[in-house]
Protein backbone atom coordinates (compact mmCIF):
# COMPACT_ATOMS: atom_id res chain seq x y z
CA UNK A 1 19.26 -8.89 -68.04
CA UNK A 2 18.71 -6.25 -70.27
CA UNK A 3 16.03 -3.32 -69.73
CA UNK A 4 14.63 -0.92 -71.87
CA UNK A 5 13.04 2.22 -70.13
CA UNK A 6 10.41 4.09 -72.02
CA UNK A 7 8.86 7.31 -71.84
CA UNK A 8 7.26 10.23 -74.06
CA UNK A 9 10.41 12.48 -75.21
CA UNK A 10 13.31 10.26 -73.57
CA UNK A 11 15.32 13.15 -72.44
CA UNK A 12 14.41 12.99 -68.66
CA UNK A 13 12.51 10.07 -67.23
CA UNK A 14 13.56 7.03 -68.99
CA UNK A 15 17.24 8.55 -69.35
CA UNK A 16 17.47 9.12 -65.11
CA UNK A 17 16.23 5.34 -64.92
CA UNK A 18 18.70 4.04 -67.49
CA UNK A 19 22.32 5.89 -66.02
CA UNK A 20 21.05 5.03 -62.67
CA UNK A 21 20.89 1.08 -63.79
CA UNK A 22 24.36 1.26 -65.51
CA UNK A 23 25.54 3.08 -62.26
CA UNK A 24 24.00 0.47 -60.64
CA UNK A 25 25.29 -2.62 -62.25
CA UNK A 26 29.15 -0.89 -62.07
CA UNK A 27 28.70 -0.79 -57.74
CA UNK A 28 27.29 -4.25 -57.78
CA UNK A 29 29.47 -6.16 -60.51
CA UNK A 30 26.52 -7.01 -62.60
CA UNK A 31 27.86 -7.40 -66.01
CA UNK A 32 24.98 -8.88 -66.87
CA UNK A 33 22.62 -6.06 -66.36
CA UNK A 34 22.71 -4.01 -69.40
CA UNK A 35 20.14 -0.83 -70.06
CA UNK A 36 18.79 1.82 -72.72
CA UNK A 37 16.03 4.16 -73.16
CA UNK A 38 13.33 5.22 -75.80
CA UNK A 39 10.85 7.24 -76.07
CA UNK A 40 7.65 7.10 -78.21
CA UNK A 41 7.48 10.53 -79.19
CA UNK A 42 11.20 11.35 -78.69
CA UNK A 43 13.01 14.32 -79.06
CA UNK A 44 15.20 12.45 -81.77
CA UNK A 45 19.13 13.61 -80.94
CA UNK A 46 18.14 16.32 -78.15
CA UNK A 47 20.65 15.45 -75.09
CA UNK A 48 19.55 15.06 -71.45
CA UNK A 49 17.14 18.00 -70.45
CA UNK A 50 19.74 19.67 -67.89
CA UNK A 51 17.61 19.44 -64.91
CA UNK A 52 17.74 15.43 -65.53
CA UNK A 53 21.16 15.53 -66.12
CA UNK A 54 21.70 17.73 -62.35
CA UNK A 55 19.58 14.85 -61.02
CA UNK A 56 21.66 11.63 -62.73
CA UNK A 57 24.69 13.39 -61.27
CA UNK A 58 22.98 13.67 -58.36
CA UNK A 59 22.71 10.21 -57.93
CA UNK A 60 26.26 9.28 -59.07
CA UNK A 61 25.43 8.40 -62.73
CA UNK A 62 26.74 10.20 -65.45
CA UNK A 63 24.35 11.91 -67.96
CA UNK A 64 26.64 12.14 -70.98
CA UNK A 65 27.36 11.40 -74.44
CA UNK A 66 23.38 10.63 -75.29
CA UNK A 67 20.93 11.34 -77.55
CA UNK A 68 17.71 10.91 -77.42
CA UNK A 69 15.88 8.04 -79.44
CA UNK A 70 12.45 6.94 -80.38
CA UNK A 71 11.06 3.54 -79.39
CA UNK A 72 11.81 0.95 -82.31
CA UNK A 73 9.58 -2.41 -82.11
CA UNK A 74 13.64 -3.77 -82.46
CA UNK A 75 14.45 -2.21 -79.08
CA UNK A 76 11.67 -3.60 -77.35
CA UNK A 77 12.60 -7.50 -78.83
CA UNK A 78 15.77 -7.52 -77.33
CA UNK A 79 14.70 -6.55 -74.42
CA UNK A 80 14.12 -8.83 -71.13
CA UNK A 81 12.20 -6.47 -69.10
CA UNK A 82 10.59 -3.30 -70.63
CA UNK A 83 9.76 -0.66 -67.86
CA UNK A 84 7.88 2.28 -68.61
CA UNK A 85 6.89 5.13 -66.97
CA UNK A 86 3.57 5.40 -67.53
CA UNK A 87 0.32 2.77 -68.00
CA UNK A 88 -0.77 4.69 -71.29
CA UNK A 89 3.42 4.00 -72.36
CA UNK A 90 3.02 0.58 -70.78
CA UNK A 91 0.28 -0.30 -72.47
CA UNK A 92 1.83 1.03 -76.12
CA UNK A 93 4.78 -0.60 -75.90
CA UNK A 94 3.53 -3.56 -75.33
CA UNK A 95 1.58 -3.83 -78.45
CA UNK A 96 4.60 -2.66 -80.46
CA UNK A 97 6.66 -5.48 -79.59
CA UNK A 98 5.37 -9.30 -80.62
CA UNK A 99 4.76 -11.41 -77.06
CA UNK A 100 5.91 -8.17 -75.06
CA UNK A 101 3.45 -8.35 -72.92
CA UNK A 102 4.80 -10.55 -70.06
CA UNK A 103 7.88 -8.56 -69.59
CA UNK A 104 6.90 -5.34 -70.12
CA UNK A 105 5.33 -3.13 -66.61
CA UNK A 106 5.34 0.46 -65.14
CA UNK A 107 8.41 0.47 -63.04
CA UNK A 108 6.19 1.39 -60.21
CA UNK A 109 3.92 -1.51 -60.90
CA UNK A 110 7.22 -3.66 -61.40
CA UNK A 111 8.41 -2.47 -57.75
CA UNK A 112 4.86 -2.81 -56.16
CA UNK A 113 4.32 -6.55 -57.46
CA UNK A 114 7.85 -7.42 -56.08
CA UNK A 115 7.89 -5.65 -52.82
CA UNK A 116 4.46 -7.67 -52.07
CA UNK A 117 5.19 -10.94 -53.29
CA UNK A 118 8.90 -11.47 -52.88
CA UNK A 119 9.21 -12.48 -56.61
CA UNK A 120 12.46 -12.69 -58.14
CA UNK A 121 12.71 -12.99 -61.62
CA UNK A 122 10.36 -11.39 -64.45
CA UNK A 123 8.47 -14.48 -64.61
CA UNK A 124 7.56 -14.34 -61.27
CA UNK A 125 6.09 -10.72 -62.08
CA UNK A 126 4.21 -11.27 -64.77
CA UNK A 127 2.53 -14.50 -62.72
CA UNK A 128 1.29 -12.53 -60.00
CA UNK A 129 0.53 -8.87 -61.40
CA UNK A 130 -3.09 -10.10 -61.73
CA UNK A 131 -3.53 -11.04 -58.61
CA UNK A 132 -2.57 -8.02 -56.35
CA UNK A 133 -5.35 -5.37 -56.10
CA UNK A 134 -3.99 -1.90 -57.56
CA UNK A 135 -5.21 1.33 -55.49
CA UNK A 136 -4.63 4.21 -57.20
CA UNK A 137 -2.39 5.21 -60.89
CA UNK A 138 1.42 3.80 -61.11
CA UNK A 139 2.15 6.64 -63.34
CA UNK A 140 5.67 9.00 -63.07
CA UNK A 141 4.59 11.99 -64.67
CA UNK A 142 6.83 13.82 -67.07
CA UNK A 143 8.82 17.22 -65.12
CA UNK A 144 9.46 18.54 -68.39
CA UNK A 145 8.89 22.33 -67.97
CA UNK A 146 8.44 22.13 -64.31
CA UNK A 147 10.48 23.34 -61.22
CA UNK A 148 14.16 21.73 -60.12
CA UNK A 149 11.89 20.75 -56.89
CA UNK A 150 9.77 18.62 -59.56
CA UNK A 151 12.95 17.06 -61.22
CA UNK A 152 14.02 15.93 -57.19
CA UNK A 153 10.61 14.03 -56.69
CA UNK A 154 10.66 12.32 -60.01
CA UNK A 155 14.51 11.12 -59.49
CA UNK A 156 13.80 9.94 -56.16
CA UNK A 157 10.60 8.16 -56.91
CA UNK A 158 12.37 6.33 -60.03
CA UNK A 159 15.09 5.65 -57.63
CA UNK A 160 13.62 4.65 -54.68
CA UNK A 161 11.18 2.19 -56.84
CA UNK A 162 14.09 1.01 -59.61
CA UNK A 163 17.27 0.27 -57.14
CA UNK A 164 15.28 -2.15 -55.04
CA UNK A 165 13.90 -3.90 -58.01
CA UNK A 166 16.85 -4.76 -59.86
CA UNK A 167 18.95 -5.45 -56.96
CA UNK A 168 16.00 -8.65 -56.48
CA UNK A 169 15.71 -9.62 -60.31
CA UNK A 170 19.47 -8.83 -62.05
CA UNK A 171 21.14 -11.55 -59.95
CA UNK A 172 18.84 -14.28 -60.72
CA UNK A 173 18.18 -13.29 -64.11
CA UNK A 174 21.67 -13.19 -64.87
CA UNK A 175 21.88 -16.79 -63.31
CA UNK A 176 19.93 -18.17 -65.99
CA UNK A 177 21.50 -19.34 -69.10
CA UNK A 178 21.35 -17.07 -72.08
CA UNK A 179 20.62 -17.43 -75.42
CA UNK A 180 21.73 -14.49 -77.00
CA UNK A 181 23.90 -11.73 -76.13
CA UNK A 182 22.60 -8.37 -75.10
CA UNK A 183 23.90 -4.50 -75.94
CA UNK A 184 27.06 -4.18 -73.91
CA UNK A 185 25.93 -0.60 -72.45
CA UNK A 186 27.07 -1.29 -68.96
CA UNK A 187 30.00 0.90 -67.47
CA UNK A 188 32.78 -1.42 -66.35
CA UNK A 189 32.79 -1.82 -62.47
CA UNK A 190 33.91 -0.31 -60.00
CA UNK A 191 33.88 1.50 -57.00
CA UNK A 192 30.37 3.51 -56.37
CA UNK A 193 29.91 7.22 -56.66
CA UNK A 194 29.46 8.80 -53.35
CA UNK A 195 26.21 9.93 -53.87
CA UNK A 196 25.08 6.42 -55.69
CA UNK A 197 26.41 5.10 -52.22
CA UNK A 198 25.03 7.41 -50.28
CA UNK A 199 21.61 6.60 -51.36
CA UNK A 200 21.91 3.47 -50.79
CA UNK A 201 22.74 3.52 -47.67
CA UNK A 202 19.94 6.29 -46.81
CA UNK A 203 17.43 3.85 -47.54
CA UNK A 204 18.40 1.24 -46.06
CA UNK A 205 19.28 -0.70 -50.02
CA UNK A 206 22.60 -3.36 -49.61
């Protein structure tokens, strides 16, 4: 399964979300889950702001060797699942890419849909995201130019809604035959980070 995270400059948000999958994939021996991020007005070749990149350590990922990139309709084709962090972003990116629409959600939408229905895979998503009643925005606002405190919140609510999630749809996606083969971005695996495992084990994640 292969995910593309997008947000506005792609130097915090969609970068925490994208380290924390490959981090992700490395503890739980998920070759299969790949990741990158865009963003639609990116800061073309800026690395991680360095508040993100305190926050992906944080969380046992490593923020190097990137640059930032803006969203190409290219990126968004090869993707499975397209999580943004916004509904304005959601709603953008899934006009750039042709038939994006099914697989591309607000991670916090993503999150909410599976944590109520049990579904599994990104079909099951996209089936039942009209059917749930939505209280409230599923926006992660952008910390850019706001306190370390402000960084914290938005790496723990990316975390707390994106572990969860793919630990439920990367083993049966990666179950299911594919046709082509995706970016190898993954890190190979190994043994978790202490504070990736730590984390996990805070809230209560397998």
């Amino acid at each position: 399964m292969h995910v593309l995270f997008v947000c506005n400059g792609n130097v915090c948000r969609s970068v925490i979300a994208e380290r924390l999958t490959r981090a992700l994939a490395a503890e739980h021996r998920l070759a299969g889950l790949t990741a990158e991020s865009a963003g639609t007005r990116a800061l073309v070749g800026f690395p991680v702001e360095p508040l993100a990149a305190q926050i992906i350590s944080g969380l046992g990922a490593d923020p190097g060797d990137f640059r930032a990139r803006r969203l190409e309709p290219k990126m968004i084709d090869r993707a499975d699942l397209v999580l943004t962090m916004t509904e304005q972003l959601r709603d953008q990116a899934a006009q750039i890419g042709f038939g994006a629409g099914p697989r591309t959600f607000t991670l916090l939408e993503a999150h909410r849909i599976a944590k109520v229905t049990g579904a599994r895979s990104i079909a099951d998503l996209h089936g039942a995201r009209h059917n749930l009643s939505l209280v409230g925005r599923e926006n992660i606002a952008d910390p850019i130019g706001l306190s370390e405190a402000a960084f914290c919140e938005v790496g723990d609510r990316i975390a707390e809604a994106l572990v969860p999630l793919l630990l439920t749809l990367a083993p049966h996606e990666q179950s299911k035959p594919q046709e082509d083969q995706r970016p190898g971005l993954v890190v190979a695996p190994g043994a978790a980070p202490a504070p990736l495992a730590a984390f996990l084990a805070a809230h209560r994640i397998p």
